[in-house]
N, C-alpha and C. Protein backbone atom coordinates (compact mmCIF):
# COMPACT_ATOMS: atom_id res chain seq x y z
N UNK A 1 4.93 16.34 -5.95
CA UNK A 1 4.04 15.24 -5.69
C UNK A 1 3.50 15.39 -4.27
N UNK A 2 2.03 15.31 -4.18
CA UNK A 2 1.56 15.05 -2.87
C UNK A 2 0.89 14.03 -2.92
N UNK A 3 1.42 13.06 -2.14
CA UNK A 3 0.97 11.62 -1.83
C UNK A 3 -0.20 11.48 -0.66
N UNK A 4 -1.15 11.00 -0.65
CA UNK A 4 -1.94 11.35 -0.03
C UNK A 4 -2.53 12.23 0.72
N UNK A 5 -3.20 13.02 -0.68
CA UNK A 5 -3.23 14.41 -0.86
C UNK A 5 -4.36 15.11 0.25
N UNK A 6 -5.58 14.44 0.41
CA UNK A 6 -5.99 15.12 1.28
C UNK A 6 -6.78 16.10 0.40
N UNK A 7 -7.12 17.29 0.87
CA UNK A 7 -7.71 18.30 0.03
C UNK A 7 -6.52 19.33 -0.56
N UNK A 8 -5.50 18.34 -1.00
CA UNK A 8 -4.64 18.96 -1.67
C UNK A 8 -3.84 20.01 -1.02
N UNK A 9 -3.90 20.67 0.20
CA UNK A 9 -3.21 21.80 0.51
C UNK A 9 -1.93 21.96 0.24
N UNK A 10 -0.80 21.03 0.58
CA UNK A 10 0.37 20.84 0.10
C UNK A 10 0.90 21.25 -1.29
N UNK A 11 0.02 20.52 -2.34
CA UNK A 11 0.33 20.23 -3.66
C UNK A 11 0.03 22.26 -3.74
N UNK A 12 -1.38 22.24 -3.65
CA UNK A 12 -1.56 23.87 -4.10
C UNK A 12 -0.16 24.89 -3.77
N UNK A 13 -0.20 24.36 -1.98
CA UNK A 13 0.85 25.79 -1.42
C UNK A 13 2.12 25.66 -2.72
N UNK A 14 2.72 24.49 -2.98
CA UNK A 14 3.53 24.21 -3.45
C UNK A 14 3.50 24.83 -5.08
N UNK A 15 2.17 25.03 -5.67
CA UNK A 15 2.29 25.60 -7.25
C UNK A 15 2.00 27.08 -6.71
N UNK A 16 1.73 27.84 -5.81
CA UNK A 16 1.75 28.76 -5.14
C UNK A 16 3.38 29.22 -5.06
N UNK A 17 3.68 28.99 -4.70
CA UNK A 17 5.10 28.71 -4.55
C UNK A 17 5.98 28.52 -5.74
N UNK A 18 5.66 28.17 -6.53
CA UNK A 18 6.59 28.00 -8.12
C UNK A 18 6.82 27.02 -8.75
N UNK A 19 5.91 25.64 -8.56
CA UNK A 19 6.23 24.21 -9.09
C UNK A 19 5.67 24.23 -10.49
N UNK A 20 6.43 23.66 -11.25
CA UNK A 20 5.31 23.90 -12.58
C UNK A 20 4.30 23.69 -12.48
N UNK A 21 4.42 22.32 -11.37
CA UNK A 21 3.35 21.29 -12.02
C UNK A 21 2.60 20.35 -10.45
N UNK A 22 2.24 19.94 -10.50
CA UNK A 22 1.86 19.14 -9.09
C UNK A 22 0.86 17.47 -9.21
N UNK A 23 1.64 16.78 -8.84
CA UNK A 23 0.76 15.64 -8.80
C UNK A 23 -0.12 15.00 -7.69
N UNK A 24 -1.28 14.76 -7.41
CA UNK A 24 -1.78 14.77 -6.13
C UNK A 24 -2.76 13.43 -6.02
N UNK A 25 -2.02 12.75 -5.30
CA UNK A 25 -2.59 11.23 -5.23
C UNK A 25 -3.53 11.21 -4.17
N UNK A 26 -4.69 10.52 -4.48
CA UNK A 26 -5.73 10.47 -3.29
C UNK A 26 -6.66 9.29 -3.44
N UNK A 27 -7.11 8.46 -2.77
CA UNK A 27 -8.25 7.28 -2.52
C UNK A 27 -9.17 7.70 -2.11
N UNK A 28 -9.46 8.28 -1.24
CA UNK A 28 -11.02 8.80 -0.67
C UNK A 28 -11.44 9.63 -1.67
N UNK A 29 -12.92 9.57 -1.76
CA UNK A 29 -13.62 10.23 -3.04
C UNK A 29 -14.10 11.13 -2.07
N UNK A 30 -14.16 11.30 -1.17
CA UNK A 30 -14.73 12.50 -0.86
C UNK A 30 -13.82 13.35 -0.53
N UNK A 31 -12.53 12.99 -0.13
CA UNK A 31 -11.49 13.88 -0.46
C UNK A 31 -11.18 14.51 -1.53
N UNK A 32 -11.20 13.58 -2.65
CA UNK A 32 -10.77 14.07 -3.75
C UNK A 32 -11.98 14.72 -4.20
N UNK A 33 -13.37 14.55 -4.39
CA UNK A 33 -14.17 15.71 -4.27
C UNK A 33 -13.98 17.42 -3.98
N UNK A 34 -13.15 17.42 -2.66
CA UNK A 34 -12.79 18.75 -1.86
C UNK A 34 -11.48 18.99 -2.66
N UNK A 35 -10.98 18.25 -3.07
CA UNK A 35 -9.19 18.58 -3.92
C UNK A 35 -9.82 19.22 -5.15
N UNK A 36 -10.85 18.83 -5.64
CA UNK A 36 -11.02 19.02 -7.15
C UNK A 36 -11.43 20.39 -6.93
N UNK A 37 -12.35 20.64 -5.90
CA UNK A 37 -13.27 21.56 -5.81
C UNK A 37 -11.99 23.07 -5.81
N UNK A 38 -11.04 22.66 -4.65
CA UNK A 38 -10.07 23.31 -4.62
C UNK A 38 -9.49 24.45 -5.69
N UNK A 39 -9.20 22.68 -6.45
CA UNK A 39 -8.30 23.45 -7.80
C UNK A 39 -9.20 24.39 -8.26
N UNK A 40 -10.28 24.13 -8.50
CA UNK A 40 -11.31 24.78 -9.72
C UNK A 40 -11.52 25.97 -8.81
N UNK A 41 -11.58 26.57 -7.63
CA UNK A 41 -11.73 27.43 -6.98
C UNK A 41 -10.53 28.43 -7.17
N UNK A 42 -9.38 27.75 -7.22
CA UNK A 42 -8.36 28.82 -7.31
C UNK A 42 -7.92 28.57 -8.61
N UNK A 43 -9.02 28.17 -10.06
CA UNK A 43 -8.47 27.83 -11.00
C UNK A 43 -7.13 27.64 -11.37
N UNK A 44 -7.01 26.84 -11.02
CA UNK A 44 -5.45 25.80 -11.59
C UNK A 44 -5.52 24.45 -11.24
N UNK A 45 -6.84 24.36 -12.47
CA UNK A 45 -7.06 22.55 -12.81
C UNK A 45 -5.86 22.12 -13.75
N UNK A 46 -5.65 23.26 -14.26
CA UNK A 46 -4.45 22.72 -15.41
C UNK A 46 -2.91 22.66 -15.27
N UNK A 47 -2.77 23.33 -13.89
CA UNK A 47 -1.59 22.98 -13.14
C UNK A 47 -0.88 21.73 -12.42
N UNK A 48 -2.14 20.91 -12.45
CA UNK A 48 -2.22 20.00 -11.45
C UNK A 48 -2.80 18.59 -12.14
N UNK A 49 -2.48 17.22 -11.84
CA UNK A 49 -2.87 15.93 -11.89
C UNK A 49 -3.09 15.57 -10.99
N UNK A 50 -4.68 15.19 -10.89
CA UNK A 50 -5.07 14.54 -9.86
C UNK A 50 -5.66 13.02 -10.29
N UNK A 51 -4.85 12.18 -9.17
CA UNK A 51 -4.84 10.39 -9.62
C UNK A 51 -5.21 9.77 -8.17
N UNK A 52 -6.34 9.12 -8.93
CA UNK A 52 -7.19 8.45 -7.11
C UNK A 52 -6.60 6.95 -7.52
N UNK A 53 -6.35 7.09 -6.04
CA UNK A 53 -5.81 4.97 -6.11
C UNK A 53 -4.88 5.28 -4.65
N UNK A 54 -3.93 4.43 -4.66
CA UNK A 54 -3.15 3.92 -3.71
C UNK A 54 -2.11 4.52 -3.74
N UNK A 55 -1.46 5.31 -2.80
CA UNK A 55 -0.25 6.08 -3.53
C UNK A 55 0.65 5.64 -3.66
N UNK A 56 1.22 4.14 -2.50
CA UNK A 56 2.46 3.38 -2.46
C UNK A 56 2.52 2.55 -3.37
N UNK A 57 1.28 2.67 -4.59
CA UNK A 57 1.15 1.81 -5.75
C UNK A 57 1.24 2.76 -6.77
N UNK A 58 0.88 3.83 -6.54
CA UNK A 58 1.14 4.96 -8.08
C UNK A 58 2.17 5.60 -7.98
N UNK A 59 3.12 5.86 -7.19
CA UNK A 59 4.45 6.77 -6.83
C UNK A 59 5.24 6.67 -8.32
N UNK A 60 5.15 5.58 -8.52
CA UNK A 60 6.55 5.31 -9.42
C UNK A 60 5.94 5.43 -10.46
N UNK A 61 5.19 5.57 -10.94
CA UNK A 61 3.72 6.16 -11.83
C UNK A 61 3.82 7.30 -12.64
N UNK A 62 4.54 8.54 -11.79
CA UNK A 62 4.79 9.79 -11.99
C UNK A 62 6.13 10.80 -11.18
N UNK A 63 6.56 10.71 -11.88
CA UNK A 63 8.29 11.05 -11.66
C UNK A 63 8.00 12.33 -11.12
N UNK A 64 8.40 12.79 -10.10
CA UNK A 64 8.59 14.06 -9.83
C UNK A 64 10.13 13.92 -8.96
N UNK A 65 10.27 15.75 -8.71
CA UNK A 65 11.36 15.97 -7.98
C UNK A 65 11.57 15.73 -6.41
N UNK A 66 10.49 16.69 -6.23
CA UNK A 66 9.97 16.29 -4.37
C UNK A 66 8.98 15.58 -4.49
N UNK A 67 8.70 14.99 -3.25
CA UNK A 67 7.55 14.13 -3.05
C UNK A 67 7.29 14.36 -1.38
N UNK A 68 6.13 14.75 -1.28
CA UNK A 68 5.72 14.96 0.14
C UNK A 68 4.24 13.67 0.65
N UNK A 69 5.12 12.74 1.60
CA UNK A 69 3.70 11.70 1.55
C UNK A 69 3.45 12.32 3.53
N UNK A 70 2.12 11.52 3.11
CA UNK A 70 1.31 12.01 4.50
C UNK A 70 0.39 10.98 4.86
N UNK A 71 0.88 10.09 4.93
CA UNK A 71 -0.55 8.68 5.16
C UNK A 71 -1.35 9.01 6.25
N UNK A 72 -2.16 8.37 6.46
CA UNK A 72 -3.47 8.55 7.59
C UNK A 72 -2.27 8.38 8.49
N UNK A 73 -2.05 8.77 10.17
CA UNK A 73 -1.05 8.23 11.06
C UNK A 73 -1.83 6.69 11.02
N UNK A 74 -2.55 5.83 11.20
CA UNK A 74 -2.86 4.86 11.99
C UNK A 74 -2.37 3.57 11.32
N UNK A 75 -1.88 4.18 9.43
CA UNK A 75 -1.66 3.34 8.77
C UNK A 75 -0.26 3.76 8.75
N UNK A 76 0.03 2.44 9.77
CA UNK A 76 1.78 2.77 10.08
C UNK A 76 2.40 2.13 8.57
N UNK A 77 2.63 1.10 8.25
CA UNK A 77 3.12 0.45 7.19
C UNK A 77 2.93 1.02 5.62
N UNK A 78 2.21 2.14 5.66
CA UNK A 78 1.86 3.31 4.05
C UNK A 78 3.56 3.81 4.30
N UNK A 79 3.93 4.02 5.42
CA UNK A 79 5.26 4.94 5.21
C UNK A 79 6.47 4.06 4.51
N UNK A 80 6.33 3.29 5.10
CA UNK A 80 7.74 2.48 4.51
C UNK A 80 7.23 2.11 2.92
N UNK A 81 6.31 1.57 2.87
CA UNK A 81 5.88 1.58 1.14
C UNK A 81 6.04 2.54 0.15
N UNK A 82 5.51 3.50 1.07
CA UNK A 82 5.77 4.35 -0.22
C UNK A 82 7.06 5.22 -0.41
N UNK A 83 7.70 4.99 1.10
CA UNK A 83 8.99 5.68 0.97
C UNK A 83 9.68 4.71 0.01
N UNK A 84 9.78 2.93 0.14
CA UNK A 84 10.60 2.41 -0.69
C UNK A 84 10.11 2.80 -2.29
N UNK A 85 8.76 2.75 -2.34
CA UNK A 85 8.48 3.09 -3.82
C UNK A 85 9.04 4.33 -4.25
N UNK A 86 9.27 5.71 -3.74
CA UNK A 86 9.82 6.52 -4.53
C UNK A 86 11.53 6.16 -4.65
N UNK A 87 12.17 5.24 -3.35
CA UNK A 87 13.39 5.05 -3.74
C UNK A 87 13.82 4.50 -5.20
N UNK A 88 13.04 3.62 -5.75
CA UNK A 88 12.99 3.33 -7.01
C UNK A 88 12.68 4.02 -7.75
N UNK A 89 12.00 5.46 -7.65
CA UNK A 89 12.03 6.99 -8.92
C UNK A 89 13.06 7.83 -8.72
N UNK A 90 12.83 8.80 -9.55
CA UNK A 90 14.13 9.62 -9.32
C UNK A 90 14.15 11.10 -8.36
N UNK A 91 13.33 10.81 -7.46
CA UNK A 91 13.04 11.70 -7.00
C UNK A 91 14.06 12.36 -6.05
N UNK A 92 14.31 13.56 -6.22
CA UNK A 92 15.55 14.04 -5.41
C UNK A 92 15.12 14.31 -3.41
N UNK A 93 13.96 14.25 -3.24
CA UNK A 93 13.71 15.07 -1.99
C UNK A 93 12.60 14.63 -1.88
N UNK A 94 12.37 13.37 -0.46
CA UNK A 94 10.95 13.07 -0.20
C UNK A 94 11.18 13.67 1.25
N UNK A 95 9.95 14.22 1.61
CA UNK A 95 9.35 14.22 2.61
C UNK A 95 8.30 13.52 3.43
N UNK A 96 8.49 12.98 4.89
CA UNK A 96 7.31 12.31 4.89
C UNK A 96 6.84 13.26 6.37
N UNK A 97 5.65 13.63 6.40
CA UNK A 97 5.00 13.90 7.91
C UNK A 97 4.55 12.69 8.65
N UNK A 98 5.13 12.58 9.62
CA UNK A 98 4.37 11.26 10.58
C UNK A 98 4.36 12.13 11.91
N UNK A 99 3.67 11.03 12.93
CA UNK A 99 3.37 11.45 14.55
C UNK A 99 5.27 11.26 14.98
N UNK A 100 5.64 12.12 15.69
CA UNK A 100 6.61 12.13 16.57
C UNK A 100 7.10 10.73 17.28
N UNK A 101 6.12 10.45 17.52
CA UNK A 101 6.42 8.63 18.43
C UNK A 101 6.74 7.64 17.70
N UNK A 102 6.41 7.73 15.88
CA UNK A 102 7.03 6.88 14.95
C UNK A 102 8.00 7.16 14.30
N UNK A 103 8.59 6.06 14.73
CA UNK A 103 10.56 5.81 14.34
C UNK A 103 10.54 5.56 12.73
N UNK A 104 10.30 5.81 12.23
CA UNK A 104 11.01 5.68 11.12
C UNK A 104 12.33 5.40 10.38
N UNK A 105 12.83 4.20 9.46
CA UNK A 105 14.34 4.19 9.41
C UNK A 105 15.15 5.40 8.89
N UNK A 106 16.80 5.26 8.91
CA UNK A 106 17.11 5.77 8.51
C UNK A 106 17.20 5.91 7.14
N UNK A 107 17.00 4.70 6.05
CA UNK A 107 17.17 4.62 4.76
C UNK A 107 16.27 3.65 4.38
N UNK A 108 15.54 4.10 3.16
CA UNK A 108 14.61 3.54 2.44
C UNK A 108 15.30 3.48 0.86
N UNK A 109 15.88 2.28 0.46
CA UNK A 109 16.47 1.83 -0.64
C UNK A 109 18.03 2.90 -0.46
N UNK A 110 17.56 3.77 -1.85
CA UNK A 110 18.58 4.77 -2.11
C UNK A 110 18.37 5.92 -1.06
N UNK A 111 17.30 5.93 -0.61
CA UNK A 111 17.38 7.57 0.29
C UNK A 111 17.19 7.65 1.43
N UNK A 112 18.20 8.75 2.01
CA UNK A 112 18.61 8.53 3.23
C UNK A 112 18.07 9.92 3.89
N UNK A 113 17.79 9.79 5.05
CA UNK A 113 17.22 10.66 5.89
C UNK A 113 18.29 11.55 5.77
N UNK A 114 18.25 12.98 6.22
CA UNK A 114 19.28 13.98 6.24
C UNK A 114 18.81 14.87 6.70
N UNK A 115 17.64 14.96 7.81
CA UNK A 115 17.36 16.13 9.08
C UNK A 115 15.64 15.62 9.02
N UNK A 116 15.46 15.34 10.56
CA UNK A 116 14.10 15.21 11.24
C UNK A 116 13.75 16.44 11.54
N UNK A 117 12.43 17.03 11.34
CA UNK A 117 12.25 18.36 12.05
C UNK A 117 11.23 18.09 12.91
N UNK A 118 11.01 18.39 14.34
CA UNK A 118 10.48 18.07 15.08
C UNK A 118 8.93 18.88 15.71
N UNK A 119 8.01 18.74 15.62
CA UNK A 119 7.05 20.18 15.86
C UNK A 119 5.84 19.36 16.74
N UNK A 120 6.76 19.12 18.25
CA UNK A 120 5.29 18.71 18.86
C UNK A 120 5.03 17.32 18.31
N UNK A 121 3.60 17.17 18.18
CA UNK A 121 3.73 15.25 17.95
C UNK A 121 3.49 15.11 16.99
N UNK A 122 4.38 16.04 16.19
CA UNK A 122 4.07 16.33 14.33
C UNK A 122 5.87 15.93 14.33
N UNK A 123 6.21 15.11 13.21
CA UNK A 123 7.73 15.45 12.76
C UNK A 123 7.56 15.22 10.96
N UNK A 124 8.24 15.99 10.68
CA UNK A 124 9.00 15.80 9.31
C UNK A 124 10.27 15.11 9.21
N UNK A 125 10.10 14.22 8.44
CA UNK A 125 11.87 13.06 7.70
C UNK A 125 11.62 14.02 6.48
N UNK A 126 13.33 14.16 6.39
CA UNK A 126 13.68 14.57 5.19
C UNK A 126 14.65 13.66 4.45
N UNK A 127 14.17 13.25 3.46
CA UNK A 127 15.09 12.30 2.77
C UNK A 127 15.57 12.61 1.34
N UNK A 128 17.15 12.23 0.86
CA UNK A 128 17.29 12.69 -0.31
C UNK A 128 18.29 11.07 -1.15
């Protein structure tokens, strides 16, 4: 799952990589414009679901294993939403990218952080 997918890069690297399957949530149409364009470029439209809307409203929507969310930074409050929304799926392994300067908790429902990776004023939570 890539939660605010963006032009998809994530979701792709990731069926690149060996996922069966990839789900890629996005609201901006002109993003999802460039996602679509994507797939069809490296044909593997059929690898992939792409679902425009809200992602801290579609998470629980579509079950996956990992889930990698990435909200705009400015929309501080997308993180905790949608982190609690996948706590309610079964997802084994979310990831979230935020700016370095946002704290994020340690636990969102069932899942608990279990290594920050730090890169500059980029960090990754890893939660399982």
């Amino acid at each position: 799952m890539d939660a605010y997918a963006g032009s998809g890069a994530v979701g792709i690297e990731a069926l690149s990589r060996g996922a069966k399957h990839a789900v890629l949530i996005e609201r901006n149409a002109k993003a999802l414009e460039i996602l679509r364009e994507n797939l069809r470029t490296l044909e593997i439209e059929n690898e992939a679901t792409v679902v425009r809307g809200s992602a801290a409203l579609l998470l629980g929507n579509h079950p996956s294993d990992i889930a990698f969310v990435d909200p705009p930074y400015d929309q501080v409050d997308e993180y905790a939403s949608s982190l609690n929304a996948l706590a309610e799926t079964k997802v084994e392994l979310a990831i979230a990218q935020h700016p370095s300067k946002l704290a994020l908790t340690d636990r969102y429902g069932r899942l608990q952080r279990v290594r920050i990776l730090r890169q500059g004023e980029n960090s990754l939570s890893f939660f399982e």
